[in-house]
C-alpha atoms as a PDB file:
ATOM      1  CA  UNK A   1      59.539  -1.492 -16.303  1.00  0.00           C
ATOM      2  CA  UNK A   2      62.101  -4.045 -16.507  1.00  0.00           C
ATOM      3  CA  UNK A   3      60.435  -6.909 -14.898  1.00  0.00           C
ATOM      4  CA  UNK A   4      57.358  -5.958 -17.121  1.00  0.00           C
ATOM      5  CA  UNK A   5      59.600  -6.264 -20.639  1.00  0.00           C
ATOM      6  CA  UNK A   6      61.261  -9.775 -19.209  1.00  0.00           C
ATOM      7  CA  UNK A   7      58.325 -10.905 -18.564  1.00  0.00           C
ATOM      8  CA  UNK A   8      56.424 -10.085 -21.273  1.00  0.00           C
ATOM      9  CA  UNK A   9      59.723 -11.574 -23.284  1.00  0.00           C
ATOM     10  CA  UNK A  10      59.355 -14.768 -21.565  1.00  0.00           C
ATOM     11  CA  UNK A  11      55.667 -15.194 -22.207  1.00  0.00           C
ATOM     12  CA  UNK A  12      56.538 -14.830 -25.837  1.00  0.00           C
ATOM     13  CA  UNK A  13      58.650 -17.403 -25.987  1.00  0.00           C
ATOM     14  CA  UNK A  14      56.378 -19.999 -23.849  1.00  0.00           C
ATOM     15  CA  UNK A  15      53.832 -19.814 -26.251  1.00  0.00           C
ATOM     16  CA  UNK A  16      56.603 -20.058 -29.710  1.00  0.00           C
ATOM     17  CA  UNK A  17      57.316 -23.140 -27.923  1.00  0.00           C
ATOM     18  CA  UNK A  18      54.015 -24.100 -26.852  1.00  0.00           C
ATOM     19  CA  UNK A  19      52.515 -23.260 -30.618  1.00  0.00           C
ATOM     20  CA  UNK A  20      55.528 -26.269 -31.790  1.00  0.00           C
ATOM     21  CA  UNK A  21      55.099 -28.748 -29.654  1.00  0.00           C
ATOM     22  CA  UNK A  22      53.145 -30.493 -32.369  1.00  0.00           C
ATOM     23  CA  UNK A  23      55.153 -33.123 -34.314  1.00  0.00           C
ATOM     24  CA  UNK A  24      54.613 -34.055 -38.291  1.00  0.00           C
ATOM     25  CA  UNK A  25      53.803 -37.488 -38.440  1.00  0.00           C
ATOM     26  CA  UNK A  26      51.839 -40.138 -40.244  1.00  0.00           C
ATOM     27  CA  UNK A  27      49.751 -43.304 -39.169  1.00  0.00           C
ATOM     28  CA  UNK A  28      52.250 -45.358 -38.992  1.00  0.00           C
ATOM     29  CA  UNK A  29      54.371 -43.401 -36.902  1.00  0.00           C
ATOM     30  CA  UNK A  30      51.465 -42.618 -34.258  1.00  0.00           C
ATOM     31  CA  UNK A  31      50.355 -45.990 -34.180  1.00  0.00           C
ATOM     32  CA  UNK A  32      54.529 -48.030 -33.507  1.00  0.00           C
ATOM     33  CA  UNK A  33      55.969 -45.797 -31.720  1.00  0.00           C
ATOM     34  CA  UNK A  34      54.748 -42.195 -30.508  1.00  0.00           C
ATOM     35  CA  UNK A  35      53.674 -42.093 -27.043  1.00  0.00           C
ATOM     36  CA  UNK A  36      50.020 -41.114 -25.728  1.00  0.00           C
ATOM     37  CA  UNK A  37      49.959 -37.435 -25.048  1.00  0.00           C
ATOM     38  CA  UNK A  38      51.969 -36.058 -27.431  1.00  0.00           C
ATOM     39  CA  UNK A  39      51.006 -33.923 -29.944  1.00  0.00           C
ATOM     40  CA  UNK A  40      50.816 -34.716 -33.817  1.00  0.00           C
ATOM     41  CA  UNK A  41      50.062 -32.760 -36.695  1.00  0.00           C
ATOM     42  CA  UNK A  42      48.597 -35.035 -39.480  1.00  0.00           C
ATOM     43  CA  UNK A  43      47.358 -34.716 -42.886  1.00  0.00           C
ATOM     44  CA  UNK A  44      44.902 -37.376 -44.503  1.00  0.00           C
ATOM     45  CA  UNK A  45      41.183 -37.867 -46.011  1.00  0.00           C
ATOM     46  CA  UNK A  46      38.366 -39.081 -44.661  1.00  0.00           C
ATOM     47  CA  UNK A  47      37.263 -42.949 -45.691  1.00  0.00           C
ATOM     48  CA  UNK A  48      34.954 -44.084 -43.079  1.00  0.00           C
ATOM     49  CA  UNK A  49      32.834 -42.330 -40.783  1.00  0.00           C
ATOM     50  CA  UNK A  50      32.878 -44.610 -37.793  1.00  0.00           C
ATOM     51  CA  UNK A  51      30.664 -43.026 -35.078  1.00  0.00           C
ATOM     52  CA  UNK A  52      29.616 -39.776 -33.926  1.00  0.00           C
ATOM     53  CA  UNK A  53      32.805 -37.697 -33.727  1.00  0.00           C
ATOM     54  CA  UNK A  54      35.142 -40.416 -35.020  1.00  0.00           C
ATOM     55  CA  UNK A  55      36.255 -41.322 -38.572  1.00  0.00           C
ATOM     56  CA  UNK A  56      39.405 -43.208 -40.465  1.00  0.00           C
ATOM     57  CA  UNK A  57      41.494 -41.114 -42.137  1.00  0.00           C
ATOM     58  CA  UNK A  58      43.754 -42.119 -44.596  1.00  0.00           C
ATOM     59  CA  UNK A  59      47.628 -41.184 -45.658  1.00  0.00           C
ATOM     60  CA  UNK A  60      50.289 -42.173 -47.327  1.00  0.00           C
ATOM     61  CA  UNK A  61      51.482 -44.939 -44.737  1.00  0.00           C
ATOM     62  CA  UNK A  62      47.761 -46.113 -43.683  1.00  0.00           C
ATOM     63  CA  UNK A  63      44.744 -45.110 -42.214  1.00  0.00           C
ATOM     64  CA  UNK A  64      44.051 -44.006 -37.909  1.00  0.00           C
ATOM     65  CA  UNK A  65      41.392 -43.402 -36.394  1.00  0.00           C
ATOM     66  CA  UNK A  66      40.285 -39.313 -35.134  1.00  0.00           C
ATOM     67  CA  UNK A  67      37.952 -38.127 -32.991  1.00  0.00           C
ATOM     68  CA  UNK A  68      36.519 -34.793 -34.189  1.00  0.00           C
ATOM     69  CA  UNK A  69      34.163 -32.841 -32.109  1.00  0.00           C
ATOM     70  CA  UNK A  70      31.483 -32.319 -33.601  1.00  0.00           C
ATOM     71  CA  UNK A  71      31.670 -28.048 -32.531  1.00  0.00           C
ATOM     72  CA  UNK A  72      35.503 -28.559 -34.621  1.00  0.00           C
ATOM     73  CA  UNK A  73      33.266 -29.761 -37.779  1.00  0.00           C
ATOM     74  CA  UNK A  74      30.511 -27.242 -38.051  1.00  0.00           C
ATOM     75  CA  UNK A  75      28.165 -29.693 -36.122  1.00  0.00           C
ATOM     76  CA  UNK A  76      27.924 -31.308 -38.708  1.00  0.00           C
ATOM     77  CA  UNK A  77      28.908 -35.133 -40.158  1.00  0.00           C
ATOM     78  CA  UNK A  78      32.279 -35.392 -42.805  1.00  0.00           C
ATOM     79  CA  UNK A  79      31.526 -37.039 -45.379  1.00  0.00           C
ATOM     80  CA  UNK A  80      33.930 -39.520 -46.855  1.00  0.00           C
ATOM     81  CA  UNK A  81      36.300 -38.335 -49.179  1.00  0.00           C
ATOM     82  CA  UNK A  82      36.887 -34.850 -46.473  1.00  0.00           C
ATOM     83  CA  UNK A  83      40.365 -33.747 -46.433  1.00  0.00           C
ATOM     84  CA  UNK A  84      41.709 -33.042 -43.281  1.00  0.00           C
ATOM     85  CA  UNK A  85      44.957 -31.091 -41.911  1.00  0.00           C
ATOM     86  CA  UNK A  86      44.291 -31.375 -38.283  1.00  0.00           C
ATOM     87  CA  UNK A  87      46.486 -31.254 -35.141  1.00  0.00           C
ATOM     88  CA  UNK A  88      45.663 -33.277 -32.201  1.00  0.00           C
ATOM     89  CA  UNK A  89      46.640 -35.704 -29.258  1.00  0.00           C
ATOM     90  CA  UNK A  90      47.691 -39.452 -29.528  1.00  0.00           C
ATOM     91  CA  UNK A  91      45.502 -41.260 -27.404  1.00  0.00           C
ATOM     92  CA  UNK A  92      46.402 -45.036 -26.952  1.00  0.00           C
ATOM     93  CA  UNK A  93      43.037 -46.826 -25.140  1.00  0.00           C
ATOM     94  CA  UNK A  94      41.644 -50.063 -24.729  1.00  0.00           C
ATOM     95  CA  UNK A  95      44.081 -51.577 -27.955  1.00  0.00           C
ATOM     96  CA  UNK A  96      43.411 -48.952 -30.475  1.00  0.00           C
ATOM     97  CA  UNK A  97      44.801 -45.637 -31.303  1.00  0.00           C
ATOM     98  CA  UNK A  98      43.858 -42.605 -32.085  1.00  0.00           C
ATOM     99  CA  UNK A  99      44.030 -38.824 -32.184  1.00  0.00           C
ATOM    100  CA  UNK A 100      42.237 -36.509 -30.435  1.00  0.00           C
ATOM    101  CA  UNK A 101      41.575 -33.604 -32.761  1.00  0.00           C
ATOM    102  CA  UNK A 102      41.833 -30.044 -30.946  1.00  0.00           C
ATOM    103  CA  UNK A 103      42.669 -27.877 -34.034  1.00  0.00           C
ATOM    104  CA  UNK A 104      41.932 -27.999 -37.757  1.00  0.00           C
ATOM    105  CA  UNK A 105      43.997 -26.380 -39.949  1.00  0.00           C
ATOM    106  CA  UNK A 106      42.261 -27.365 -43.171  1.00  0.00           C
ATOM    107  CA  UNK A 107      39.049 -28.704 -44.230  1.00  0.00           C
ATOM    108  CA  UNK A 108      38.284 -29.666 -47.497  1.00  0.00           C
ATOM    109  CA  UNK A 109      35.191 -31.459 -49.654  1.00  0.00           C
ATOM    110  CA  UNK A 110      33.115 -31.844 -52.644  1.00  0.00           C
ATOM    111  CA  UNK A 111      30.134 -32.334 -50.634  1.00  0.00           C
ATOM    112  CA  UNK A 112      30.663 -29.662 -47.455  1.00  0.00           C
ATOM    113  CA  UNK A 113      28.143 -26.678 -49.015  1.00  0.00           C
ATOM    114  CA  UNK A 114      30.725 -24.881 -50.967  1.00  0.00           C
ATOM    115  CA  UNK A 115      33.761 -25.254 -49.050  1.00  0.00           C
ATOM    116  CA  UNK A 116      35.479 -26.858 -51.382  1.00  0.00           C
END
């Protein structure tokens, strides 16, 4: 019974740490300085829609690109203007940065059928 309660403790506290190990940051501070992997929590509105999945999003200290799968979205295309909370990874490929989206917190439009 012991094991099972330190265990069950330890688990706990993985996933409180696992749950943080996104950081707060904007544009800026993905794109000079945070290395590829890590995990960012960021907070912006849609301004371009770029390609399938991927779209600029804009915040107080610039704009960076996201990728957004589409099954994260509804299936279905943001329209500019969308605002995002969203936590994902920093990718840093072929000269360009961007962030992998794998959670949203918040989505938010005029045009998204009601949810504003």
């Amino acid at each position: 019974m012991k094991k099972l309660i330190i265990a069950t403790a330890l688990a706990g506290a993985f996933s409180v740490a696992h749950a943080g190990d996104a950081i707060k940051a904007d544009s800026a501070a993905i794109k000079q300085g945070i290395e590829e992997g890590q995990m960012v929590h960021v907070t912006g509105e849609v301004t371009q829609v770029l390609e399938d999945e991927h779209y600029m999003l804009k915040d107080s200290a610039g704009t960076i690109e996201i990728e957004l799968d589409n099954d994260l979205s509804g299936d279905r295309q943001l329209p500019v203007g969308t605002r995002l909370d969203v936590v994902g990874e920093v990718d840093h490929d072929d000269g360009r940065t961007l962030v992998e989206v794998e959670k949203v917190n918040s989505m938010q439009g005029a045009d998204m059928d009601g949810d504003s």
